[in-house]
Protein backbone atom coordinates (compact mmCIF):
# COMPACT_ATOMS: atom_id res chain seq x y z
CA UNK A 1 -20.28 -13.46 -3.88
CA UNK A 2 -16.63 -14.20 -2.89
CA UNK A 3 -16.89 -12.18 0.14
CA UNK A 4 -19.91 -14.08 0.81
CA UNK A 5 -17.87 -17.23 0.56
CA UNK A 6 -15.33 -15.75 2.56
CA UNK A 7 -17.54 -14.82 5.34
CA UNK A 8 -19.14 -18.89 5.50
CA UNK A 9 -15.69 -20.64 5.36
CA UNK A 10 -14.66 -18.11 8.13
CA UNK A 11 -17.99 -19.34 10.11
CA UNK A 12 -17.21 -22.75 9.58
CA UNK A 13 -13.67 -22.84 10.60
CA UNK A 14 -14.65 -21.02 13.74
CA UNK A 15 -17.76 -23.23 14.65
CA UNK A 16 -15.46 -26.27 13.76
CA UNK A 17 -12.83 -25.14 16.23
CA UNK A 18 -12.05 -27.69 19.30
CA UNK A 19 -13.81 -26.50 21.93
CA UNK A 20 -10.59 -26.58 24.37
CA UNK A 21 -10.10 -23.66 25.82
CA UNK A 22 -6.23 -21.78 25.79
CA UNK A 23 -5.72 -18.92 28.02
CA UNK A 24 -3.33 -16.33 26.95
CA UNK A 25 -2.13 -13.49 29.35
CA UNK A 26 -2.53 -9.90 28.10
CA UNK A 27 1.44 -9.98 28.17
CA UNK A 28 1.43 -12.71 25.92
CA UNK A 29 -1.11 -10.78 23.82
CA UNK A 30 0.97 -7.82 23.54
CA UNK A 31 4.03 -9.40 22.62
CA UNK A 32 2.80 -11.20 19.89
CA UNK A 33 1.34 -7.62 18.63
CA UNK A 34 4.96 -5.63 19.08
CA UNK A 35 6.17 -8.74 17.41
CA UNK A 36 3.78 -7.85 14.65
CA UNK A 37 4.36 -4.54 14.63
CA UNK A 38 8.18 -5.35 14.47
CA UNK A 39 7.77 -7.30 11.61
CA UNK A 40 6.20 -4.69 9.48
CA UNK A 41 8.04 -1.66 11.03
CA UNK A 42 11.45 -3.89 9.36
CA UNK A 43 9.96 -3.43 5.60
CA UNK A 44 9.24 0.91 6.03
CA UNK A 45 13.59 1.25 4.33
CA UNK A 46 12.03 -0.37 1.59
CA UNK A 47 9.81 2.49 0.53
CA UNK A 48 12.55 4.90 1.37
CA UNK A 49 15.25 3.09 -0.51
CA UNK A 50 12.31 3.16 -3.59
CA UNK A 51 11.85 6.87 -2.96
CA UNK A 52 15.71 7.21 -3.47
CA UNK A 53 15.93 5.38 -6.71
CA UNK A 54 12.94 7.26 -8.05
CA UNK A 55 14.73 10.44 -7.11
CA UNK A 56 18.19 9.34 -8.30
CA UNK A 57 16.14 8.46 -12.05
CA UNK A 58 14.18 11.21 -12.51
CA UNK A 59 16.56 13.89 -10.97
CA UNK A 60 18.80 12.62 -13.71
CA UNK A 61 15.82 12.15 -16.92
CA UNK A 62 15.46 16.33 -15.43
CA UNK A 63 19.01 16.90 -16.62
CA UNK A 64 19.13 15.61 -19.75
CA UNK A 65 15.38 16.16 -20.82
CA UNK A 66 14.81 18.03 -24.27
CA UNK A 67 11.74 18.99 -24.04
CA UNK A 68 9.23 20.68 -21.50
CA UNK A 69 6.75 17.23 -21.63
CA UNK A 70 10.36 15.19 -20.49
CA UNK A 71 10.46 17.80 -17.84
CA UNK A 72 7.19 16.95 -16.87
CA UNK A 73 7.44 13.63 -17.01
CA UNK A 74 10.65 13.75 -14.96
CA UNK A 75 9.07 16.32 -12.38
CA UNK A 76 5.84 13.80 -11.80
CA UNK A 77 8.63 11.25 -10.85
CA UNK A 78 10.34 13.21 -8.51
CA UNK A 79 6.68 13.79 -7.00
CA UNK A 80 5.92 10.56 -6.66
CA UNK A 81 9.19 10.20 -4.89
CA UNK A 82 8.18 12.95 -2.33
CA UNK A 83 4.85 11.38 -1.97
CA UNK A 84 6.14 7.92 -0.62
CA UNK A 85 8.73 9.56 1.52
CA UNK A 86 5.48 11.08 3.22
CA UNK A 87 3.29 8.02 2.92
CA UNK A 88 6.38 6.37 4.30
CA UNK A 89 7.32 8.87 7.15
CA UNK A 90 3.85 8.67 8.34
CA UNK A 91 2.84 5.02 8.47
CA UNK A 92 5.84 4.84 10.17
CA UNK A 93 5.35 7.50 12.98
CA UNK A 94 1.88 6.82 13.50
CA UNK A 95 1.05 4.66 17.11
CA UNK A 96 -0.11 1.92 16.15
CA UNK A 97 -0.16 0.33 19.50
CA UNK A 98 -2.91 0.94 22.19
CA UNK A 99 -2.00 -0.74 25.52
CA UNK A 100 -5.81 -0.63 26.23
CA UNK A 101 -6.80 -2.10 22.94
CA UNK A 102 -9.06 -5.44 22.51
CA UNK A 103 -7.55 -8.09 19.86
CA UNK A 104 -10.00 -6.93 17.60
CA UNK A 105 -9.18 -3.29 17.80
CA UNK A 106 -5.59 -3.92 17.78
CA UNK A 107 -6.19 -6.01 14.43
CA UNK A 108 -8.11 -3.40 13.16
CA UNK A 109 -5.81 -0.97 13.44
CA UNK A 110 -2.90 -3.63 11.58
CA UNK A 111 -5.64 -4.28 8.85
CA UNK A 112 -5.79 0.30 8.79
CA UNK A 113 -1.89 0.20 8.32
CA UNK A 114 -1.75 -2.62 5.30
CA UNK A 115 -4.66 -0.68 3.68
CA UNK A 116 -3.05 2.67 3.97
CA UNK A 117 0.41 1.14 2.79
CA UNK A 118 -1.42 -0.51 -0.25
CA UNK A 119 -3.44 2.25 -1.32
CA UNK A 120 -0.16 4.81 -1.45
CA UNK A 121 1.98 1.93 -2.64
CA UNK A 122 -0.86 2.34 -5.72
CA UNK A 123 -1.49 5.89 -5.71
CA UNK A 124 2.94 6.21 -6.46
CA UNK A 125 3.09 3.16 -9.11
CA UNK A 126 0.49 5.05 -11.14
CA UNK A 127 2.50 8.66 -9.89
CA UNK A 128 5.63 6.91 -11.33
CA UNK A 129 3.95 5.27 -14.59
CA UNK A 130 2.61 8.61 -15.33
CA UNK A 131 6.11 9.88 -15.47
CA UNK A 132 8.03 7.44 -17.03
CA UNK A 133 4.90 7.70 -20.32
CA UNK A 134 6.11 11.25 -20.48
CA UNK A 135 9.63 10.57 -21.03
CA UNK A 136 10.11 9.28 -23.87
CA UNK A 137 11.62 11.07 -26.60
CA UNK A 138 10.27 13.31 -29.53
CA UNK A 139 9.93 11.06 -32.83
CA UNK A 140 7.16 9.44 -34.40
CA UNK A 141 3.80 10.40 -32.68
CA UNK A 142 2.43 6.73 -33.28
CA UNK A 143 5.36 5.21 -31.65
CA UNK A 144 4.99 7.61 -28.55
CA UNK A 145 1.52 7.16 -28.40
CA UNK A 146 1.78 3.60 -28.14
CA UNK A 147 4.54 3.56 -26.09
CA UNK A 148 3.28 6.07 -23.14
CA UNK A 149 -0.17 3.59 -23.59
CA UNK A 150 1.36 1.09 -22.67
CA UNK A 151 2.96 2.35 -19.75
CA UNK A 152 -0.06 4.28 -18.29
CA UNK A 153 -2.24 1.09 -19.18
CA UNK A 154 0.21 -0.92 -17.22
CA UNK A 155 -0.19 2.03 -14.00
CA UNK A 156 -3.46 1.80 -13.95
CA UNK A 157 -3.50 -2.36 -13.96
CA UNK A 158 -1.35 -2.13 -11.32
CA UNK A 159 -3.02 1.07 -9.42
CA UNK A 160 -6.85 -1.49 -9.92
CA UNK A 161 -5.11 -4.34 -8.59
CA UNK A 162 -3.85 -3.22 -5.80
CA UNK A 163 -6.33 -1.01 -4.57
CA UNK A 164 -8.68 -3.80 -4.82
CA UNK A 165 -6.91 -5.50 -2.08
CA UNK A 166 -7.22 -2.56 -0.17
CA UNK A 167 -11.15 -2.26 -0.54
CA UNK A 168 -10.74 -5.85 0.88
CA UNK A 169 -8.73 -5.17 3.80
CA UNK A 170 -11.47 -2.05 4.27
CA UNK A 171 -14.00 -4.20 3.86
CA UNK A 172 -12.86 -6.65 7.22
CA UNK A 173 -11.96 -3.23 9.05
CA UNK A 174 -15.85 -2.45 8.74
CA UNK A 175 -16.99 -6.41 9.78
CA UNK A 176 -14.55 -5.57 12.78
CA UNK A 177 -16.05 -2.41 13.26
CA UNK A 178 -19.33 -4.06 13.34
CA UNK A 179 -18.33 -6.73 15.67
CA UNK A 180 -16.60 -4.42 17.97
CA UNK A 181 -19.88 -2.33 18.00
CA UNK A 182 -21.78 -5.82 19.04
């Protein structure tokens, strides 16, 4: 029903455009896209300097873990780690530029890139959640319990949130699709 709503406020802010028409040049058009692409390409250190930190934490819960479920806790860190350095690495590398491309296959292709970036930005908070749950300390089983819970509830809140922005960003790559296809 919201997408619904989405899709009639969209209409109506097209239909109530002023009809004056502004010509851009295809140069113009492609600067403002490297400009874009610029401007996203500046935020990839981010997920590397995150991969780091994760590395630098659960390298060191792996040296002074007691027991083989720390371990594993610590190793599922250091995973998650590898996995955003790869997520990272190939968002990064991939062209995302098409000389030949229409405006709506060039935003397509930015919408692809935000969804990818969302859906492993989820994939490694619920990696990392799933780690840090298994690193607590032997002690009372209620207290652990609760404790790793908590921390895998909070994972996956984070993991359904975001990946619901993600099925929305899919969602407009399809309506592009669709109007590309048209």
């Amino acid at each position: 029903m919201v997408d619904d709503a989405w899709i009639e406020d969209a209409r109506g802010i097209w239909q109530s455009q002023a009809s004056v028409v502004t010509h851009m040049s295809a140069d113009d058009m492609r600067a403002r896209a490297n400009r874009w692409n610029r401007d996203f390409s500046s935020t990839n250190w981010i997920a590397f300097v995150c991969a780091g930190l994760f590395v630098l934490f659960f390298g060191w819960m792996l040296v002074v873990a007691h027991t083989t479920l720390q371990r594993v806790g610590a190793l599922v860190g250091i995973a998650a780690a590898a996995y955003l350095v790869r997520l990272g690495m190939r968002i990064a590398d991939r062209r995302w530029n098409d000389e030949g491309a229409t405006c709506v296959r060039a935003y397509k292709a930015q919408l692809e890139r935000r969804r990818q970036a969302d859906v492993g930005s989820a994939r490694t908070i619920l990696m990392v959640m799933t780690g840090c749950a298994l690193l607590s300390g032997p002690g009372d089983w209620f207290a652990w319990t609760l404790q790793a819970a908590v921390q895998l509830g909070t994972g996956l809140v984070a993991y359904t949130y975001i990946t619901r922005q993600a099925r929305r960003f899919q969602k407009r790559i399809d309506e592009l699709t669709s109007l590309e296809g048209d």
